[in-house]
Every structure is written in structure tokens, then in C-alpha cells.
Protein backbone atom coordinates (compact mmCIF):
# COMPACT_ATOMS: atom_id res chain seq x y z
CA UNK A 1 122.89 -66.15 62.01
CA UNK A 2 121.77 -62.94 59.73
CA UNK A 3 125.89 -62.33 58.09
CA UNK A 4 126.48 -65.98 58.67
CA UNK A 5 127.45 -67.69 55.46
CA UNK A 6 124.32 -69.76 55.70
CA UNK A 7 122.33 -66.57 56.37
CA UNK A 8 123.50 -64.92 53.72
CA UNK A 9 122.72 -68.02 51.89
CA UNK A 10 118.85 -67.96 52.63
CA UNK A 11 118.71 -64.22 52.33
CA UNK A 12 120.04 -64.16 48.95
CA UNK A 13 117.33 -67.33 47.85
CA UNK A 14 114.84 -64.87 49.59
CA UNK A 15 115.94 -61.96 47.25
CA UNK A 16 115.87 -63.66 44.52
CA UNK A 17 112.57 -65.31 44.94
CA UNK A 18 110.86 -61.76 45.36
CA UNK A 19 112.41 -60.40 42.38
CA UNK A 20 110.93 -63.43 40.12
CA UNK A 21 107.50 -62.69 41.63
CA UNK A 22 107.65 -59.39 41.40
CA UNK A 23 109.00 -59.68 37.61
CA UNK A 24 106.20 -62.05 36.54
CA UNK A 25 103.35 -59.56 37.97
CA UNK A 26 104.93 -56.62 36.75
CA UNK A 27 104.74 -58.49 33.30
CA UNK A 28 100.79 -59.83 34.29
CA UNK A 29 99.64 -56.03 35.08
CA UNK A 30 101.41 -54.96 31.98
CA UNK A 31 99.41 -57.09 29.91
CA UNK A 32 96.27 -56.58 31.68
CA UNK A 33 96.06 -52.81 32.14
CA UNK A 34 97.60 -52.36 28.45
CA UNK A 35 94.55 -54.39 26.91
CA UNK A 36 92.19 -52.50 29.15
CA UNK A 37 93.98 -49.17 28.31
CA UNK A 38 93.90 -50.15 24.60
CA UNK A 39 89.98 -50.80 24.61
CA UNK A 40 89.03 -47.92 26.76
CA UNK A 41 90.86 -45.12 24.96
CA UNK A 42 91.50 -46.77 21.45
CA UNK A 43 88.80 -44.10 20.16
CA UNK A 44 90.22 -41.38 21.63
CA UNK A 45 91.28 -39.09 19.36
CA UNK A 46 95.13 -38.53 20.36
CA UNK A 47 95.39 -41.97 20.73
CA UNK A 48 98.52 -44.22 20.08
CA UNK A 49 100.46 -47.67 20.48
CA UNK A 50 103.08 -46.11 21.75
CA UNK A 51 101.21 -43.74 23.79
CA UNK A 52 99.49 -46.63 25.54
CA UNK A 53 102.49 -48.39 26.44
CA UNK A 54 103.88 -45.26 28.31
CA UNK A 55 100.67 -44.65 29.79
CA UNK A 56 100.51 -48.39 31.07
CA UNK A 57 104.16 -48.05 32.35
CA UNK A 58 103.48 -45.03 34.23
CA UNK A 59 100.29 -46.65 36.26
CA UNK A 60 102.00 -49.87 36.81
CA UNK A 61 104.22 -48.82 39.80
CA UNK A 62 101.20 -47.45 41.68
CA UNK A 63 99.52 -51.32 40.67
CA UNK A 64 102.28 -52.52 41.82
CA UNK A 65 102.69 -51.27 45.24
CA UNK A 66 99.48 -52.91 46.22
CA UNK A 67 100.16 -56.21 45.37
CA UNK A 68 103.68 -55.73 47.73
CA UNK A 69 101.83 -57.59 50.86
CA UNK A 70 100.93 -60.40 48.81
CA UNK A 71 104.49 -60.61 47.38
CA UNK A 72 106.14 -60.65 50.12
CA UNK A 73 103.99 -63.45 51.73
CA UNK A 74 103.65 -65.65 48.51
CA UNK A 75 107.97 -65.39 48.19
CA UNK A 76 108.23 -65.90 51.86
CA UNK A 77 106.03 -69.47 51.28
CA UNK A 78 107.81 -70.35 47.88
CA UNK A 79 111.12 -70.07 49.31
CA UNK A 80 110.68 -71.80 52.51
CA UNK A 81 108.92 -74.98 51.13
CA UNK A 82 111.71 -74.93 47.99
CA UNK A 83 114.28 -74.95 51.00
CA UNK A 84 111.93 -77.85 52.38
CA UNK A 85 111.60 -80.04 49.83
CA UNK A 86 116.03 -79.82 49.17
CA UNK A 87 116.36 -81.14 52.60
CA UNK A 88 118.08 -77.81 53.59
CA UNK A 89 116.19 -76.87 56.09
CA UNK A 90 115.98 -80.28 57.86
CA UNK A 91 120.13 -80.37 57.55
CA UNK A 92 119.74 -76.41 59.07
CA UNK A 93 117.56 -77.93 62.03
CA UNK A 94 119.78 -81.00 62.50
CA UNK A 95 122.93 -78.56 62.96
CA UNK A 96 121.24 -77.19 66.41
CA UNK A 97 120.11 -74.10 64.51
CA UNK A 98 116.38 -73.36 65.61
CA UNK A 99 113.76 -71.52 63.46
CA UNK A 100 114.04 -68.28 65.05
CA UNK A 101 117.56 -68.35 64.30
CA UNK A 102 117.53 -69.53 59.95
CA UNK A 103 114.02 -67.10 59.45
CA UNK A 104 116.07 -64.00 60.61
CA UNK A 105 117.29 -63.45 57.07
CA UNK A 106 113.75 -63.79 55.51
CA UNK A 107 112.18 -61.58 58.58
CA UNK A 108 115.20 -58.86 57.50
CA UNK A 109 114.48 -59.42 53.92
CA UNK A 110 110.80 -58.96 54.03
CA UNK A 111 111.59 -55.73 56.55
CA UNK A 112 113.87 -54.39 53.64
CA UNK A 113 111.09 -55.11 51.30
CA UNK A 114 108.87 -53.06 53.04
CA UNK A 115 112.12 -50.22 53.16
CA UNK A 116 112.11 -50.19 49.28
CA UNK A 117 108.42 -50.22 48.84
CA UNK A 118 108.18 -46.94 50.65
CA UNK A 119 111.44 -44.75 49.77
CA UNK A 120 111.57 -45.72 46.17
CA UNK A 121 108.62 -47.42 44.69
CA UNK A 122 105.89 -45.26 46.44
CA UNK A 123 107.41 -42.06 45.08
CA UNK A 124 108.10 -43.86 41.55
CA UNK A 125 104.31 -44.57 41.75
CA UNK A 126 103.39 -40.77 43.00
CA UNK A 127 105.32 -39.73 39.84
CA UNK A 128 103.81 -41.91 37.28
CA UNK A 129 100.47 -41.55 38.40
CA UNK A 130 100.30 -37.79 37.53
CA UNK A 131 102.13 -38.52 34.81
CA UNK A 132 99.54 -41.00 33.57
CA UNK A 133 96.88 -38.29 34.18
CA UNK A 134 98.31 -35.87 32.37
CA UNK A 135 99.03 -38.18 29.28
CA UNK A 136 95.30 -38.99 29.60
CA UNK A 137 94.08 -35.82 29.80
CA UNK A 138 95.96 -34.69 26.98
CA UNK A 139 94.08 -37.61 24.64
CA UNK A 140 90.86 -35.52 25.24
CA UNK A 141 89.57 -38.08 27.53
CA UNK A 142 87.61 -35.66 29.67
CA UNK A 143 84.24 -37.37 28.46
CA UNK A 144 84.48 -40.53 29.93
CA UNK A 145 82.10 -41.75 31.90
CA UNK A 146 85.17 -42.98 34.54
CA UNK A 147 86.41 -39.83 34.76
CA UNK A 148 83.48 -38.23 35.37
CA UNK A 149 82.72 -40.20 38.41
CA UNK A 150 86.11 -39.52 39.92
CA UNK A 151 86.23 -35.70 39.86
CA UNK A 152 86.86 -34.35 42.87
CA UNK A 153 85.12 -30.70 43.86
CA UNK A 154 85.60 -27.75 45.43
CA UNK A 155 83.55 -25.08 46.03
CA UNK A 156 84.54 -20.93 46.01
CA UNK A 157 81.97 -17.72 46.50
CA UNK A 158 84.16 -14.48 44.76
CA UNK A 159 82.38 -11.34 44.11
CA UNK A 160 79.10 -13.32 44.68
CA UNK A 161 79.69 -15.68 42.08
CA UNK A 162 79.00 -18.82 43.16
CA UNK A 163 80.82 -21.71 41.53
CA UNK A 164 81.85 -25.11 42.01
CA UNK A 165 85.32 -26.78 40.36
CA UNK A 166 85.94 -30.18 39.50
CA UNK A 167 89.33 -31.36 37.93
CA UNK A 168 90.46 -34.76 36.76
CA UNK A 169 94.05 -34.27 38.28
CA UNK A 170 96.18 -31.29 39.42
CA UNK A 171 99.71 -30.32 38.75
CA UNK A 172 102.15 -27.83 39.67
CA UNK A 173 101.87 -27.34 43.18
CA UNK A 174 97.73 -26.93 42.50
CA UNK A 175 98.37 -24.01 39.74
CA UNK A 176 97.26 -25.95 37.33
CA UNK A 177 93.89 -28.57 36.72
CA UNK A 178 93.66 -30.74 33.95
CA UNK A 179 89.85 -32.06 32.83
CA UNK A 180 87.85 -29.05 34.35
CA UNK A 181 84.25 -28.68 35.52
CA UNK A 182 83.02 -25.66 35.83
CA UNK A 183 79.68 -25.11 37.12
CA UNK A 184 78.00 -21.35 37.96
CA UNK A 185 74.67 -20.88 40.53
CA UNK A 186 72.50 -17.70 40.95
CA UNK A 187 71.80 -16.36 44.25
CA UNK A 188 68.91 -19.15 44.69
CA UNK A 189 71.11 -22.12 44.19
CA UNK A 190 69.73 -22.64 40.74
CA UNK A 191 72.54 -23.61 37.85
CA UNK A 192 72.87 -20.95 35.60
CA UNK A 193 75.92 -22.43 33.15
CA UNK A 194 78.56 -25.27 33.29
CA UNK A 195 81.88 -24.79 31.37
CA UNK A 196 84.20 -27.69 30.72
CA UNK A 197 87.89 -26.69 29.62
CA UNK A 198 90.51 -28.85 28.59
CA UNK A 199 92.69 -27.29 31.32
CA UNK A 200 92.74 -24.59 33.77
CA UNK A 201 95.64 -22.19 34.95
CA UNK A 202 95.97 -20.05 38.38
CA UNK A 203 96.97 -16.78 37.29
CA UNK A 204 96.76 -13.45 39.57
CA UNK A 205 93.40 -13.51 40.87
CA UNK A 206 91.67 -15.67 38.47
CA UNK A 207 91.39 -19.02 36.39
CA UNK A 208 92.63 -18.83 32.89
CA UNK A 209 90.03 -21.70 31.28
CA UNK A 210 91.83 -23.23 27.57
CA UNK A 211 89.18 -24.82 25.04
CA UNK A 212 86.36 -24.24 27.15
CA UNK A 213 82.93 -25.77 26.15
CA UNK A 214 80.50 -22.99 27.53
CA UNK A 215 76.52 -24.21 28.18
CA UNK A 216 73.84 -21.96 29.57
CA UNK A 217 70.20 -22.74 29.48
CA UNK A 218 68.29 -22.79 26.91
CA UNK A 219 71.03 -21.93 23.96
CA UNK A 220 73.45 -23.38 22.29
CA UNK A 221 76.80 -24.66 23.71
CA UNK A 222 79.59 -21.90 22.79
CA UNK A 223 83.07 -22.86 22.13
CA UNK A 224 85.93 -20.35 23.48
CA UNK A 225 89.57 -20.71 23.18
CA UNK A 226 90.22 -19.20 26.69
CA UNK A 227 87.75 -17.93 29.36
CA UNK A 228 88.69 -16.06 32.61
CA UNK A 229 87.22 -17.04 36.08
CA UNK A 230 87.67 -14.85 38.94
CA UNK A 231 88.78 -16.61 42.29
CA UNK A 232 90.96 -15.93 45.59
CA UNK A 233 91.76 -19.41 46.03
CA UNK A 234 95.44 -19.95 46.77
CA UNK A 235 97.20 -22.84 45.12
CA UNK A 236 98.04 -24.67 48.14
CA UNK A 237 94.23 -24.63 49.27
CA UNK A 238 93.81 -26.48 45.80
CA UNK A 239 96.43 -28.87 45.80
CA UNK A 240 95.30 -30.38 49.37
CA UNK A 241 91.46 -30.24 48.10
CA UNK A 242 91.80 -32.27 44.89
CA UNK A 243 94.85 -34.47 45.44
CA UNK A 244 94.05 -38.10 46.57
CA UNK A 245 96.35 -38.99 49.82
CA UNK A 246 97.74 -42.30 48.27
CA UNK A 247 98.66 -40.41 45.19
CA UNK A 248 101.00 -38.34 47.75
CA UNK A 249 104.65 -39.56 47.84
CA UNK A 250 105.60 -40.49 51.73
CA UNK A 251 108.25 -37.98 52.01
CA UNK A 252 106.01 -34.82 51.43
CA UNK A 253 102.91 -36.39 52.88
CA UNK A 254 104.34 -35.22 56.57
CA UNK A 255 104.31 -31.60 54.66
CA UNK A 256 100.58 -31.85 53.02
CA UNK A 257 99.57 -32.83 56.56
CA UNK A 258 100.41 -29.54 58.41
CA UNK A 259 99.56 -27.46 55.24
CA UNK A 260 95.94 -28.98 54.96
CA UNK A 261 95.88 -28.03 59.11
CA UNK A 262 96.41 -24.82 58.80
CA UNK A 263 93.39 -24.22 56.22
CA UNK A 264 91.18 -26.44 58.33
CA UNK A 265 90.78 -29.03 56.14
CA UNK A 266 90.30 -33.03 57.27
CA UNK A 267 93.22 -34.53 57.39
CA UNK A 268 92.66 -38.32 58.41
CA UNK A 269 93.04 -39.09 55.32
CA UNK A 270 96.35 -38.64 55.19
CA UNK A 271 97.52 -39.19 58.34
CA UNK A 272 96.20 -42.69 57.64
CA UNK A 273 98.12 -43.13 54.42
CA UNK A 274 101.09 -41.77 56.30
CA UNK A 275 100.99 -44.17 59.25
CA UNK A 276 100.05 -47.07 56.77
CA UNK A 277 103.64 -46.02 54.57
CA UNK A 278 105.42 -46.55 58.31
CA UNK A 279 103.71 -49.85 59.41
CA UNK A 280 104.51 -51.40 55.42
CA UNK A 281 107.81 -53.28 56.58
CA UNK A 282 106.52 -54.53 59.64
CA UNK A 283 103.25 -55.28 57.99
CA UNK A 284 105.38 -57.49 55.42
CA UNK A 285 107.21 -59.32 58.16
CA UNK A 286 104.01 -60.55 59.40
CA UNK A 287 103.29 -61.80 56.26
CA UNK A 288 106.57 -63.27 56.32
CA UNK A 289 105.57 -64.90 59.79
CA UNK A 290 102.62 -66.32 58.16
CA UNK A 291 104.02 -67.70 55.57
CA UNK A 292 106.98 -69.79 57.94
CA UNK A 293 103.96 -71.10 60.05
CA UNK A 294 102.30 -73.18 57.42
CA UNK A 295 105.63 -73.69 55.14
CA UNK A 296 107.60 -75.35 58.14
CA UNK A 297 105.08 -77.37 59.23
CA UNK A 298 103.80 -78.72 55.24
CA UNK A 299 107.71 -80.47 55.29
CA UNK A 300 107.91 -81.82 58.15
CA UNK A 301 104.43 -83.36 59.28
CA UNK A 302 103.69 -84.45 55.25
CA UNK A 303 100.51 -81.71 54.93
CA UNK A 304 99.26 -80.90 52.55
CA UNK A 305 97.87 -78.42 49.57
CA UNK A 306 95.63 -76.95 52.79
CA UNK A 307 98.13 -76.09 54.37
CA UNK A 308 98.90 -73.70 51.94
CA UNK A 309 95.73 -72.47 51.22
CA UNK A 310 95.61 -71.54 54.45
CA UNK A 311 98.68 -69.60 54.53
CA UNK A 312 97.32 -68.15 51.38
CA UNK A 313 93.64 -67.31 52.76
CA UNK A 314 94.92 -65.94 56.05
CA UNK A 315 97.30 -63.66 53.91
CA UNK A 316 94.70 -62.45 52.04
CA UNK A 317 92.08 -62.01 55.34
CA UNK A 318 95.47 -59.61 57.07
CA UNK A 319 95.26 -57.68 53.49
CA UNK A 320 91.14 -57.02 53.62
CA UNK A 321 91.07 -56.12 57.43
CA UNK A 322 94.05 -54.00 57.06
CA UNK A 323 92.42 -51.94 53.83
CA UNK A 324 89.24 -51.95 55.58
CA UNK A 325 90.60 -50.71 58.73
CA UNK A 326 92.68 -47.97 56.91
CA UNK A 327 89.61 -46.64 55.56
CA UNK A 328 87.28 -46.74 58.99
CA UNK A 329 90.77 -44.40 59.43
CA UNK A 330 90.58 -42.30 56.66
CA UNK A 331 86.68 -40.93 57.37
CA UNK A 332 87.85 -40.45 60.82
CA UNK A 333 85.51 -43.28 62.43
CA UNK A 334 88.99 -45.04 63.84
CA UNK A 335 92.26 -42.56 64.66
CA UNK A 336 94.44 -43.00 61.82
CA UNK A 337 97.64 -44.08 63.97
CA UNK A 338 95.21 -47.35 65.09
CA UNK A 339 93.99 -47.99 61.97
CA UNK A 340 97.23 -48.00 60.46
CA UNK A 341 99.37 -50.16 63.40
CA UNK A 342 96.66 -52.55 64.93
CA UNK A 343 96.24 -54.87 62.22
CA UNK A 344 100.11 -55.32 62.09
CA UNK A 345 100.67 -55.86 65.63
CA UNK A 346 97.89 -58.01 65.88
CA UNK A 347 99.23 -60.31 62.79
CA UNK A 348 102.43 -59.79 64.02
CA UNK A 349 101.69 -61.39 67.55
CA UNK A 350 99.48 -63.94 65.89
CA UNK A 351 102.51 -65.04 63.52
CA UNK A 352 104.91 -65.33 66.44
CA UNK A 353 102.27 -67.41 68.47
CA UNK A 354 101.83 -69.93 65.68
CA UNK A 355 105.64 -70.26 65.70
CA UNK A 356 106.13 -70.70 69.12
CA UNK A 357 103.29 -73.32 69.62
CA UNK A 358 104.92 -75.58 66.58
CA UNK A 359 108.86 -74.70 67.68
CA UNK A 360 108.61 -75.21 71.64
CA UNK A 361 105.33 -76.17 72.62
């Protein structure tokens, strides 16, 4: 049935259904995160037009990868009731040809979906995110409040200097932060001075700090072109400190995951973003499975617009266990290989029970 002519039929109607949904929220997000972009940072002072709309098409791939789930379930539906309503399905079904046999090509297309989404867009997304960051930081948008609440720290004790490091994003391979936070303790814990610097290099042995904003207490903030900060950090340490595991690309994440081992650092995190990159194709055909048990049955037995809903609202339930399950798997509370596999298996199984009660009984 899959490289029949009529499978190649539905396939194609399946391909091209995705790509019209996925062209009409690509054009929603732009919109939406270009007028949000445009009132957030319109006061910035290297602000631009055409700034903004590069910024906005770097972040849309990684705003796009989340919505592929719902995608893939919402052209699985579409294209299944449009084959309904044309009476091609019932013609399918009067040839002999059961439902296992005509959803093959929409189970493979979903699976190859799910293919895409992780080889090319997740590394397109990976890309433009840091990209994004960079563009941002470059505005001068080190300020704002959002950013401030999404630092990330780390903490290193050189030469009994104690000092904690926060940085909006990092780039080359951790030898370079962009947005610093610098902040300096005396032996007793108490804060002795904060520097903020536009950006931060690794050089040999220490942090070279550009436009640095230098406050100690009680005087006056000083303003420094560079500033030097002693460390023995290495740049690997830094990279798997700071860096976010969904803003890792899947092919390297295998990579980050032994490097972050060998300096004892927590890796669930990644493992569960890793696992969760694997189980995306199967997680879209049991969207896909979803989708065929209430679109076969709203032809056939005259439903109606519940039907769908339903489709829509179990959909959407799959979505919010399997994000809430991938985080119990990121703190460590579930291991990240069940966090990442048990809600598809479990959809999965569900899907295929649906079918089989309404196809044999």
C-alpha cells in the first residue's frame, strides 16, 4: 500500500497539508514575535527595522520546532476528514483496502516529519538561537529585566578571589560570554563589587572584560574599556555550565553529554533532551494515530464538531504530559530515557487501541 499509486496519492495530500500548516504558523509567529520584538527593544539604542526582522527570523525555527507535535496531529485530522468528506476514503474502504493498510502513508509521513524535525530544523533552530542572542546582545540589551532573570551562573575561587559569573549567552566553544555579571565576595561572603561588561573573552589564564560598568560600595560606578579577571576555568567547563540543553543541536548533544561527565556535572538534563530528539517521530505518529481515530469515525457515523475537539484536546493533553514528564526528567526525579519514551509508547498503544476497537471490534 505505502509505493502503491494510491499510497503515494495520500502521502503526497499528507505532505502537502503539513507544509500549508506549517507555512501559515511560520507566517503567525512571524507576526507575533516581530511585534513583541519591536515593542520590547524599539528603545534600544542599536535598534533597527531591519535588525528586528533578522532577529525574529533567527528565533522562529526554535518557535517552530515546538509547535511540530501539534502540526503533525492538526495535518493528520485536516487531511483525513478532507479525504472524508470527497468520498475517497469510503471508495478506498469499498475496494477491500482496510485502515491499517490507506494510514500507512500518513503513519510514514508523520515518522518522516519527525526525521526532518530533528536532523535539519533542530540544528537550524540551535543556530539561530545563538545567533539571535548575539544580535541582542549587541543592541545593548543587557538591562532588561528578561534577561536578567535568565542568566545562568557559575561560580570560581582563583587566588582566593571569590567570584560568581553570569552571562546572557555563550559562544565559541565557551571562550566567549556575551551580557556579563560579574560579582566579587570577601572572605566572609559579603559582596564587595559587581562588574557588568558588554562581553567577556577567555584568554590565558584570565577573563578579558570589554565596556565594563565597575560598582563597589559606597562610590561611584567606574566605567573601563577593558578589565582583566583572573580564572582557571577551562572553556569546555563553561560551555556545559551556561548552555541550555534544548539550545544544543541533537548531533553534538551525545558529545556535551560525556564532556559534562567527565567534569561531574548533572547531566539529566540533557540526556532528557537527547532521548526526547529520538522519541520525536514516533511521538508524531501517535499524534498521527490520534488524529485517524476521531477523523474516521466523524465520516462515517455523522459526528460531530466533538469529535474533533476531542482529537484536538487529547492532542494537546499527550503534548502537556509529555513536557511535564520531560522535565520530572530533566531534575533527575524520573530517568531521562522514561521520561522521554513512556509518554510515546503509552499514546502510541492508546492510538492503536482506539483503532482496533472501531476497525475490528
Amino acid at each position: 500500500m505505502l509505493f502503491s499509486t494510491l499510497g503515494r496519492y495520500f502521502f503526497t495530500r499528507y505532505a502537502i497539508t503539513t507544509f500549508w500548516f506549517l507555512t501559515g504558523i511560520f507566517s503567525l509567529i512571524f507576526i507575533i514575535d516581530f511585534s513583541e520584538l519591536s515593542n520590547r527593544m524599539s528603545q534600544l539604542p542599536h535598534y533597527s527595522i531591519s535588525g528586528a526582522l533578522l532577529m525574529t527570523t533567527f528565533r522562529i525555527p526554535m518557535i517552530l520546532q515546538q509547535t511540530v507535535p501539534f502540526v503533525a496531529l492538526f495535518a493528520g485530522m485536516a487531511s483525513l476528514i478532507s479525504l472524508n468528506r470527497r468520498y475517497e476514503l469510503v471508495v478506498t474502504r469499498a475496494a477491500g483496502i482496510s485502515a491499517w493498510q490507506f494510514l500507512q502513508p500518513f503513519v510514514f509521513g508523520s515518522f518522516l516529519f519527525g526525521i526532518l524535525a530533528v536532523v535539519v530544523l533542530n540544528p537550524i533552530a540551535s543556530w539561530g538561537t545563538s545567533q539571535a542572542e548575539a544580535l541582542e546582545a549587541s543592541w545593548g540589551s543587557s538591562s532588561s529585566s528578561r534577561s536578567r532573570l535568565s542568566i545562568p551562573w557559575l561560580r570560581q575561587i582563583y587566588n582566593k578571589d571569590d567570584t560568581i559569573i553570569g552571562a546572557r549567552s555563550v559562544q565559541d566553544g565557551g571562550q566567549t560570554l556575551v551580557g556579563v555579571t560579574v560579582i566579587h565576595f570577601d572572605p566572609q561572603g559579603a559582596i564587595v563589587s559587581r562588574q557588568d561588561a558588554q562581553s567577556a573573552k577567555l584568554e590565558d589564564g584570565y577573563w578579558l572584560l570589554s565596556k565594563v560598568t565597575e560598582t563597589r560600595n559606597g562610590e561611584l560606578p567606574r566605567i573601563l574599556e577593558t578589565a582583566q579577571l583572573p580564572t582557571n576555568l577551562k572553556p569546555e567547563f563553561i560551555q556545559e555550565t551556561l548552555t541550555k540543553a534544548d539550545s544544543i543541536q541533537f548531533f553534538d548533544l551525545r558529545h556535551k553529554i560525556d564532556v559534562a561527565k567527565s567534569f561531574g556535572l548533572p547531566t539529566s538534563g540533557m540526556e532528557t533532551q537527547f532521548h526526547s530528539m529520538l522519541a520525536l517521530p514516533l511521538l508524531l505518529v501517535a499524534m498521527t494515530l490520534i488524529a485517524a481515530s476521531v477523523s474516521l469515525k466523524f465520516s462515517r457515523f455523522n459526528q460531530s464538531r466533538p469529535v474533533i475537539l476531542g482529537g484536538i484536546l487529547s492532542g494537546f493533553v499527550l503534548y502537556v504530559v509529555t513536557v511535564l514528564v520531560k522535565a520530572f526528567g530533566s531534575s533527575g526525579i524520573v530517568p531521562p530515557f522514561v521520561a522521554a519514551w513512556l509518554p510515546v509508547v503509552v499514546a502510541m498503544a492508546l492510538g492503536a487501541t482506539i483503532l482496533l476497537h472501531e476497525e475490528d471490534g
